[in-house]
Protein backbone atom coordinates (compact mmCIF):
# COMPACT_ATOMS: atom_id res chain seq x y z
CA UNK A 1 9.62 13.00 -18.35
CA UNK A 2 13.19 12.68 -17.55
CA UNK A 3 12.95 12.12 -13.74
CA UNK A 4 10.06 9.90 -14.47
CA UNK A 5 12.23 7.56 -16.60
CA UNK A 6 14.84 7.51 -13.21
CA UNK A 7 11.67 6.70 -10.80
CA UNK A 8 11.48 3.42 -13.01
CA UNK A 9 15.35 3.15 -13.94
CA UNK A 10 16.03 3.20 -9.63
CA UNK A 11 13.07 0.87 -9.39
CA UNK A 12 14.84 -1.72 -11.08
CA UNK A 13 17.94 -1.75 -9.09
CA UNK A 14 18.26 -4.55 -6.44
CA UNK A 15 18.05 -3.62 -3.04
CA UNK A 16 16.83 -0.22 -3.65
CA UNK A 17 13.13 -0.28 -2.33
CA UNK A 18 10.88 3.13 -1.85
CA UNK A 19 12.81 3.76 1.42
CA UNK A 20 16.01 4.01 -0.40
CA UNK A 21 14.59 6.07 -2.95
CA UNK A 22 13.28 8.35 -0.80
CA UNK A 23 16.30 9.23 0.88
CA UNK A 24 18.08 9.60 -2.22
CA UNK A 25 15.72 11.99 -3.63
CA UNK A 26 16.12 14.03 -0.41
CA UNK A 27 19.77 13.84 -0.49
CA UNK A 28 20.15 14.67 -4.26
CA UNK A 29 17.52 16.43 -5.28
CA UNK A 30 16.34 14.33 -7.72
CA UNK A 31 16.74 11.01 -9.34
CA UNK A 32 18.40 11.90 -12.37
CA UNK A 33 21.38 13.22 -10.22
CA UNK A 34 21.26 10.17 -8.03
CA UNK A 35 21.77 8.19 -10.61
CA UNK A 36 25.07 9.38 -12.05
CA UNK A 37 26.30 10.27 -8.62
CA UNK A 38 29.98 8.61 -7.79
CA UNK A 39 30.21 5.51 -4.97
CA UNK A 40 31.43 7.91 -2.83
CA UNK A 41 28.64 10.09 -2.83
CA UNK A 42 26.31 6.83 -2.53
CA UNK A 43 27.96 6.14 0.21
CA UNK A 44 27.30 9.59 2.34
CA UNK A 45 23.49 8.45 2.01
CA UNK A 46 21.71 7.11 5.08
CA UNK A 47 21.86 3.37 4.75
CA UNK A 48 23.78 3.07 1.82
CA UNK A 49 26.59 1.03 3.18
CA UNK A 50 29.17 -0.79 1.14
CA UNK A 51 27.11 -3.92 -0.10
CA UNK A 52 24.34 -1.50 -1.22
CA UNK A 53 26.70 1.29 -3.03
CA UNK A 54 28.44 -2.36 -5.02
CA UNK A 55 24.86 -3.60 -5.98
CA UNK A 56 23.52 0.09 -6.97
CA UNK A 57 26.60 0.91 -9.13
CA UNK A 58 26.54 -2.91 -10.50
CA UNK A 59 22.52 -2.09 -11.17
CA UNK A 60 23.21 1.16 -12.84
CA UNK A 61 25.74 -0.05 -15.44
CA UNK A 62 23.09 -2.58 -16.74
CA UNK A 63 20.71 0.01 -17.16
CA UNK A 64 19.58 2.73 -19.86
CA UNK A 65 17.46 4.99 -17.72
CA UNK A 66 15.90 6.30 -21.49
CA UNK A 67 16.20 3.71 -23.19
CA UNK A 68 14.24 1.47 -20.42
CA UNK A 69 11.13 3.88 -20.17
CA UNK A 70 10.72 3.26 -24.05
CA UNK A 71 10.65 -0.43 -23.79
CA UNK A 72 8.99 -0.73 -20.30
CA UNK A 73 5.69 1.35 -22.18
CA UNK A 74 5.33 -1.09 -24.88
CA UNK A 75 4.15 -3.86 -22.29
CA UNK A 76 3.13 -1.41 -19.60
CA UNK A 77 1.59 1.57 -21.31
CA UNK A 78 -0.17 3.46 -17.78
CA UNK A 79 1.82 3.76 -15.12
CA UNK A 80 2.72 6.49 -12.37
CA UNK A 81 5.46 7.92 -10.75
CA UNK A 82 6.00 10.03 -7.98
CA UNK A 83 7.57 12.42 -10.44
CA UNK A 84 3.69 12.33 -12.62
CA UNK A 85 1.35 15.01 -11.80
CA UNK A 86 -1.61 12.42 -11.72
CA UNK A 87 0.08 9.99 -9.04
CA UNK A 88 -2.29 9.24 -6.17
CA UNK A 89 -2.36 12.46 -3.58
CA UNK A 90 -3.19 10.33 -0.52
CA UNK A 91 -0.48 7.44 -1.09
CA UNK A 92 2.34 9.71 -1.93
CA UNK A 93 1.82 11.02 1.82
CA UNK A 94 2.70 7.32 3.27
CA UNK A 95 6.19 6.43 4.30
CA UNK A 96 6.76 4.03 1.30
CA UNK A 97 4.72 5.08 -1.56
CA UNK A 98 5.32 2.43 -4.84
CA UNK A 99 7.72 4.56 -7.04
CA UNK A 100 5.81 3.00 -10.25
CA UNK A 101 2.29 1.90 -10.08
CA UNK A 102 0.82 0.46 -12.93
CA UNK A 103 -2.85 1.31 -13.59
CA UNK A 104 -5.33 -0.31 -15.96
CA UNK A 105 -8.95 1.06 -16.63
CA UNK A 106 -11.26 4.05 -16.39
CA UNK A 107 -9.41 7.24 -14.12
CA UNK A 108 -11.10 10.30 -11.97
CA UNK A 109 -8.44 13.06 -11.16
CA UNK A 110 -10.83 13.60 -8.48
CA UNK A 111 -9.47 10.49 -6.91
CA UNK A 112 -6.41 10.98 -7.29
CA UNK A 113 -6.28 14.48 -5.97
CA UNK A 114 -8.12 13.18 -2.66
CA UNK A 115 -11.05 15.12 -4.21
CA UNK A 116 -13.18 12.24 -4.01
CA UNK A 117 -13.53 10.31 -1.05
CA UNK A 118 -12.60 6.57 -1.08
CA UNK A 119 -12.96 4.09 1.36
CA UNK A 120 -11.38 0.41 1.67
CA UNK A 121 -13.01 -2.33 1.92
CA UNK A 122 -11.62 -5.45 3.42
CA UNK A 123 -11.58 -8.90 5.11
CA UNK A 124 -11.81 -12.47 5.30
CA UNK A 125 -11.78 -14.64 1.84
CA UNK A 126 -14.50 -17.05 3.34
CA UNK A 127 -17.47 -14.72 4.92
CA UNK A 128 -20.50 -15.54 6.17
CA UNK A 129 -23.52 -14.85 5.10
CA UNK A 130 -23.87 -11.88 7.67
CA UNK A 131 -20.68 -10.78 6.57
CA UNK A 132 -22.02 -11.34 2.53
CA UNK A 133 -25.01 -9.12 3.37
CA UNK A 134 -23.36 -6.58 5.19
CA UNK A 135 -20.69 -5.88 3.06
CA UNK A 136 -23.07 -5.23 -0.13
CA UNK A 137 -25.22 -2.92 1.95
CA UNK A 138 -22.39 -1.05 3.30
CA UNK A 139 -20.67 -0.84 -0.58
CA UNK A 140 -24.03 0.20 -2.05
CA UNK A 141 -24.48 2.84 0.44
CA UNK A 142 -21.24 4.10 0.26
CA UNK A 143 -21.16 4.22 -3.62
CA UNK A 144 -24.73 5.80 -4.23
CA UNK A 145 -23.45 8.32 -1.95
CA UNK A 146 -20.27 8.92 -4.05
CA UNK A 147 -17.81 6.97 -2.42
CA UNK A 148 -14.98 5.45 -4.20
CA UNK A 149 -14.72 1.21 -2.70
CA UNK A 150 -11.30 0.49 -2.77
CA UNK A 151 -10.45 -3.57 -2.72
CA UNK A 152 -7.99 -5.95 -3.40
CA UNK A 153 -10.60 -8.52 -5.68
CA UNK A 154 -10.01 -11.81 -3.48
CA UNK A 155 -12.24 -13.78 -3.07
CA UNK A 156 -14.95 -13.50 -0.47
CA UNK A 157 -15.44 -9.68 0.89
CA UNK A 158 -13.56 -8.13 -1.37
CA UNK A 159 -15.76 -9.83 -4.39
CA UNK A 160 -18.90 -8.30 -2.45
CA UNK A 161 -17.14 -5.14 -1.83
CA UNK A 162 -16.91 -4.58 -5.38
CA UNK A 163 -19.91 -6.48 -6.82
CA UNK A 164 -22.07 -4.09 -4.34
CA UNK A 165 -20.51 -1.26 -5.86
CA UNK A 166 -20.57 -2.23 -9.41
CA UNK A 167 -24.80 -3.01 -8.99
CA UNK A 168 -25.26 0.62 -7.39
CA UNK A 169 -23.58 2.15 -10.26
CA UNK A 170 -20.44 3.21 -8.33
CA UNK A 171 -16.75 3.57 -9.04
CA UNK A 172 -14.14 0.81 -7.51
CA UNK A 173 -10.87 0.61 -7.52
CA UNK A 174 -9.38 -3.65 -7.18
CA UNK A 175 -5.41 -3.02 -5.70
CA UNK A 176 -4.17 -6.32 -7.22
CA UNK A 177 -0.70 -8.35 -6.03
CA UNK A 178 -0.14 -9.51 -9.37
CA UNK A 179 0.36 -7.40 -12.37
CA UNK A 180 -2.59 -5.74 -13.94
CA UNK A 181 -3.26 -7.66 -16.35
CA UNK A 182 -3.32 -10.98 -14.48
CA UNK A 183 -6.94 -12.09 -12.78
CA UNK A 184 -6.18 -13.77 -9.21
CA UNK A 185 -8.17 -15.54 -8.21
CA UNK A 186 -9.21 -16.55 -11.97
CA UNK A 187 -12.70 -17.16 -11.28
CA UNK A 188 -13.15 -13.70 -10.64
CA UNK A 189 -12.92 -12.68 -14.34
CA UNK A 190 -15.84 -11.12 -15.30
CA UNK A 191 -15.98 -8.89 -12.30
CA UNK A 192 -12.20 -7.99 -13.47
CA UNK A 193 -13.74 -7.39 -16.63
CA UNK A 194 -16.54 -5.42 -15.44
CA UNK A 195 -14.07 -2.74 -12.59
CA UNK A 196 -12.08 -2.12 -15.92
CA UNK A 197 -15.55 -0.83 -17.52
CA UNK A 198 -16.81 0.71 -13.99
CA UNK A 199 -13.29 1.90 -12.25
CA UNK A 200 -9.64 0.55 -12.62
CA UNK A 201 -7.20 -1.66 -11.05
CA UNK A 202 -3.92 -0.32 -9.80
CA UNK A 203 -0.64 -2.52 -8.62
CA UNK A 204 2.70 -2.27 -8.28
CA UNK A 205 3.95 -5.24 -10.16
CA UNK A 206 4.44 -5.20 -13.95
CA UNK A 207 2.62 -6.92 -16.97
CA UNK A 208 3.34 -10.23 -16.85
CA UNK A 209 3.88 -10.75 -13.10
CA UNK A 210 1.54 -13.66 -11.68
CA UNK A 211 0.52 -14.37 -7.62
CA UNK A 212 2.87 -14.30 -5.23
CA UNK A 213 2.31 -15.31 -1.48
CA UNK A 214 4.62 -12.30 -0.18
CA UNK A 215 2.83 -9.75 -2.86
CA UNK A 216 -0.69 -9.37 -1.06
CA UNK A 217 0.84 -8.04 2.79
CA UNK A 218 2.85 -5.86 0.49
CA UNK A 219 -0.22 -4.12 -1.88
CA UNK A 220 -2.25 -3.71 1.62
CA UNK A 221 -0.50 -0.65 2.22
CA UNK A 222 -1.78 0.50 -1.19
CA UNK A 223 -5.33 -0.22 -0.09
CA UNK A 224 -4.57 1.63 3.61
CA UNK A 225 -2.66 4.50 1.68
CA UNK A 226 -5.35 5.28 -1.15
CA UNK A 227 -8.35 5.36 1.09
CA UNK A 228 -9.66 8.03 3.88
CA UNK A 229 -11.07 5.37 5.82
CA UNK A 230 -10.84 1.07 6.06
CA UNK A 231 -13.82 -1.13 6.85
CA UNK A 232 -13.00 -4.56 8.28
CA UNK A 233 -16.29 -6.49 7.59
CA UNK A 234 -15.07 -9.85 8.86
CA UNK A 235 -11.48 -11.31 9.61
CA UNK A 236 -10.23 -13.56 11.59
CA UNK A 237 -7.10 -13.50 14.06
CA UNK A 238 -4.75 -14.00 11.15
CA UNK A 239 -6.01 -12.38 8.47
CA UNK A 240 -4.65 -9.95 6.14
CA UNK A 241 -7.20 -7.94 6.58
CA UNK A 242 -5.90 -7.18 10.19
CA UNK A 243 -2.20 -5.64 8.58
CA UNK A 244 -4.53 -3.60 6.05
CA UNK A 245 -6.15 -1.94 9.11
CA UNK A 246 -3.04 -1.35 11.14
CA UNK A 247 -1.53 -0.08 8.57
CA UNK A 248 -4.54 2.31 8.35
CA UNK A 249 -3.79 3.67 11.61
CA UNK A 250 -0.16 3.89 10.99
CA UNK A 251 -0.76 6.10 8.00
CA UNK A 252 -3.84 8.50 10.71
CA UNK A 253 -6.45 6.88 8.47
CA UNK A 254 -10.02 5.91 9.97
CA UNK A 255 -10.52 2.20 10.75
CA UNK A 256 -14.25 0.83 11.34
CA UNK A 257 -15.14 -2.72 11.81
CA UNK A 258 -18.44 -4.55 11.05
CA UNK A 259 -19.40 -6.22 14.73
CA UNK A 260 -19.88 -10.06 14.92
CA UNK A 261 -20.58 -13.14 17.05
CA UNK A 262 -17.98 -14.27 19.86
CA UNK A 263 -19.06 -17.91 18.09
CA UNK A 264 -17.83 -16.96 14.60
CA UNK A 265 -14.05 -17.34 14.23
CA UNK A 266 -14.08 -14.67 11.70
CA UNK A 267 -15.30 -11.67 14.20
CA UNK A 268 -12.60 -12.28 16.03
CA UNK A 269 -10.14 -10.35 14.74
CA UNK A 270 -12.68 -7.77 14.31
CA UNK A 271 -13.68 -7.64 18.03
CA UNK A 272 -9.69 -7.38 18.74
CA UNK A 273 -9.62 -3.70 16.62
CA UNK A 274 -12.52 -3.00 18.19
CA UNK A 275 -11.23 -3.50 22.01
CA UNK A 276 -8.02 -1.76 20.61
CA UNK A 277 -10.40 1.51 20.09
CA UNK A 278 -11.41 1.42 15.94
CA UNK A 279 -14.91 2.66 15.62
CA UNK A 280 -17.87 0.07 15.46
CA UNK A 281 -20.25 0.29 12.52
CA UNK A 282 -24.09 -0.29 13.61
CA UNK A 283 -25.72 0.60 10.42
CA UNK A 284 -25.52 2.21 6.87
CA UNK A 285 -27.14 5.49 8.22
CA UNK A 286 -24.55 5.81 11.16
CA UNK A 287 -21.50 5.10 8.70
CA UNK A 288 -22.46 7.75 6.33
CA UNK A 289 -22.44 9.89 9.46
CA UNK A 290 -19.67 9.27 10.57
CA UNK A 291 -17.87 9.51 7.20
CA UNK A 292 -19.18 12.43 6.84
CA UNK A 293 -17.73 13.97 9.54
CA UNK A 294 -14.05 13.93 7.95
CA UNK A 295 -12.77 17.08 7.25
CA UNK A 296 -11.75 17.66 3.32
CA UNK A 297 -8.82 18.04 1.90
CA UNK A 298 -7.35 21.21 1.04
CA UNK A 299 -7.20 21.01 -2.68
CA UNK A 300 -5.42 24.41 -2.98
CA UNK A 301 -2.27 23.26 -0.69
CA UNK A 302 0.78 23.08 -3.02
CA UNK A 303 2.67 20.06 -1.41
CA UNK A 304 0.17 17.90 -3.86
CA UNK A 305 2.75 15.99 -5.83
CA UNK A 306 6.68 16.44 -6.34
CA UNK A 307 7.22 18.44 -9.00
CA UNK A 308 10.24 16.83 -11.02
CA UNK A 309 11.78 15.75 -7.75
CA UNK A 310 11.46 18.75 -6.05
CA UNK A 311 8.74 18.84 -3.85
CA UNK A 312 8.47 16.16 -1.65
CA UNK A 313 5.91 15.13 1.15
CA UNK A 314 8.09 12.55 2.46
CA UNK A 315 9.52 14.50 4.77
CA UNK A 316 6.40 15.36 6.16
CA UNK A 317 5.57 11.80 7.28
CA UNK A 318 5.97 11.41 10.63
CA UNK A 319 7.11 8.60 12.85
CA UNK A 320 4.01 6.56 13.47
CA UNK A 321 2.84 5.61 16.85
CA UNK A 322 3.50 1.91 17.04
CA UNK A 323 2.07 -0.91 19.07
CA UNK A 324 4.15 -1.83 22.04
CA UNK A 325 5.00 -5.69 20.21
CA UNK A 326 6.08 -3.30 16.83
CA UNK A 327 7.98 -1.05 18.97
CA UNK A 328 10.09 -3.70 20.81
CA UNK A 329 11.00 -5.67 17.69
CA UNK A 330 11.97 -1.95 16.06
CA UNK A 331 14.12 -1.38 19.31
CA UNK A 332 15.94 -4.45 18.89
CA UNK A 333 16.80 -4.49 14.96
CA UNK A 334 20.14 -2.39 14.28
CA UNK A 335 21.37 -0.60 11.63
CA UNK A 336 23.90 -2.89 10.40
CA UNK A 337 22.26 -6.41 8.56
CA UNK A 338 21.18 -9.21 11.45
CA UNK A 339 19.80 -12.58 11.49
CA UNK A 340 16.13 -13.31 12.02
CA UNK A 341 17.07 -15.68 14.65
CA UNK A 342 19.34 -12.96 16.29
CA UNK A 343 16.18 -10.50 16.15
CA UNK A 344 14.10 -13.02 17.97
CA UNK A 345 16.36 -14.14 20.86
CA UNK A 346 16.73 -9.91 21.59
CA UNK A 347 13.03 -9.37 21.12
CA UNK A 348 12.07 -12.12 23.98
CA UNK A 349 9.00 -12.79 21.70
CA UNK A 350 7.81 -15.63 20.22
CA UNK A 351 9.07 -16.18 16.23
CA UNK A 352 5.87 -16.10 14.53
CA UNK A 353 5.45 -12.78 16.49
CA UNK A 354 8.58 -11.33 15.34
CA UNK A 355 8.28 -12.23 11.74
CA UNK A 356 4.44 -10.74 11.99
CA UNK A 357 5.92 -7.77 13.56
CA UNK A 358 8.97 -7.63 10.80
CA UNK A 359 6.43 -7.93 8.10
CA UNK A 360 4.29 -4.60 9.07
CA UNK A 361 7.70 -2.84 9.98
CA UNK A 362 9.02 -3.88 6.46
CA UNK A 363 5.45 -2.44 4.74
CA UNK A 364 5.80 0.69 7.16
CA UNK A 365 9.53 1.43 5.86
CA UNK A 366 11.27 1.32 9.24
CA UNK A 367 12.62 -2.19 8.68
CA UNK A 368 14.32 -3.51 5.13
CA UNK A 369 14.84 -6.87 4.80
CA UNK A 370 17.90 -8.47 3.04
CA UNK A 371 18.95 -11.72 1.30
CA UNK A 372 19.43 -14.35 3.76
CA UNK A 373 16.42 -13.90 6.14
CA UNK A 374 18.66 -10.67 7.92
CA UNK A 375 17.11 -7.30 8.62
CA UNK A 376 17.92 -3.60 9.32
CA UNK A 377 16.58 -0.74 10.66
CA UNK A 378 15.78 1.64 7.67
């Protein structure tokens, strides 16, 4: 309990994201000696240069560690830590797990110990009607053969993701970018209302905490991290859907992508993953086989969760293999803060490629971006 009030206490902190907490749980311990270690002991911490020991000690002093787990329960009473025996198995293994994430619904320890298989779900908000069909097929074959359908509960195939679920009786899980108890987009109430009754929804943002264009990049490595597999029914070139999937990869997960037209703008980004070698999906039947074919998971190992800050499987995590336009941007960003503009004129690259790039090295914790539009290597 006490290291689980810290997880929330250091979560609160400016400028200390899961990166930062990560290292200070390997450095300390635990939390609870992080947090009454002196500035000079800050200060021996990877990363923690002057600027972030004055915000972190300025943090700490407005801050009852205690006394904020009491009041944070009143509005947000289910929420998990790293430090909670229950806190997702699979997305404690990624770089940057959320070090609270707020969960509202019906739960399966199953899941969360990996025990149960669960598989994402994502792509464009404005589908066809190929991409309609195919997406409730897939989800109702997946979920009458025990899948968990893991979504974000946008509009368009995220609705069908879960809808298809929902009619076939299954269990999914919506990862929302708002708080839990806030419905984006509002029109999708009732099915909110009905994944509550049938599953849960899971985020990282307190009660209270409405959409936010920078939020939804940001919960797709939930979606990536929870699930043993991602589906990419339909996206196009730009779509969020695409970071969701690369992120998949990043994190060794399987990516599959429904197959469209050259003529639909919204197979294109799906014929890009599949020319960069994610696996093509030609019916229910050949899914399921392929699913299948994963090996379990190992529900005796003992690196499951930390145990009061102990045990950590962040130090497993390995650097991920990165795409040659990630890796050049991460060669170029320092240690010490640095413009965006700076970044870009090392890079060679284009800006909107550099900020895409920035974006999915910020949600893979190599990058951490600071006030100002400057970056550093984390």
């Amino acid at each position: 309990m006490e290291e689980r009030a810290y997880w929330l206490a250091w979560s609160k902190v400016a400028g200390v994201g899961p990166v930062f907490l990560r290292r200070l749980q390997q450095h300390f311990g635990t939390l609870a000696t992080a947090w009454e270690a002196t500035p000079a002991a800050l200060g021996q911490v990877e990363g923690f240069g002057r600027n972030t020991v004055e915000r972190v000690v300025q943090g700490r002093a407005q801050i009852q560690p205690d006394k904020l787990l009491q009041q944070h329960q009143q509005q947000n009473p289910c929420f998990w830590t790293p430090a909670d025996p229950d806190y997702p198995r699979l997305l404690l293994e990624t770089p940057n797990p959320p070090p609270v994430l707020y969960c509202r619904g019906q739960f399966d320890l199953q899941e969360n110990l990996g025990q149960t298989p669960m598989v994402a779900i994502v792509g464009t908000r404005e589908p066809s009607e190929y991409g309609k069909r195919w997406t409730r097929k897939i989800s109702t074959a997946l979920a009458k053969s025990g899948f968990t359908i893991v979504s974000g509960l946008a509009a368009g195939i995220d609705t069908e993701a879960h809808q298809g679920c929902l009619d076939a009786g299954g269990r999914t899980l919506a990862i929302l970018g708002t708080g839990v108890d806030i419905v984006y987009p509002p029109r999708n109430r009732l099915l909110y209302e009905a994944i509550l009754k049938q599953g849960a929804v899971l985020s990282e943002y307190p009660a209270g905490i409405g959409p936010d264009r920078a939020h939804f990049p940001q919960r797709n490595r939930i979606i990536a991290g929870l699930s043993r597999a991602v589906l990419v029914m339909e996206a196009p070139t730009k779509s969020g859907a695409l970071i969701t999937a690369h992120l998949a990869n990043d994190f060794c997960r399987d990516v599959y992508v429904l197959p469209g037209s050259l003529d639909n703008p919204n197979s294109l980004g799906c014929l890009g993953l599949l020319s960069k070698g994610a696996q093509v999906i030609l019916n229910e039947g050949h899914l399921l086989e392929m699913l299948g074919a994963m090996p379990p998971i190992d529900a005796t190992t003992e690196a499951v969760h930390p145990v009061s800050g102990q045990l950590s499987l962040f130090e497993q995590v390995p650097m991920p293999q990165l795409e040659p336009e990630l890796a050049k941007v991460l060669q170029v960003v320092p240690a010490e803060p640095t413009s965006l503009d700076l970044i870009v004129q090392e890079a060679g690259l284009a800006a909107g490629s550099v900020s895409s790039a920035l974006l999915q090295l910020e949600l893979l914790g190599l990058v951490t971006q600071l006030p100002g539009m400057r970056y550093q290597r984390s």
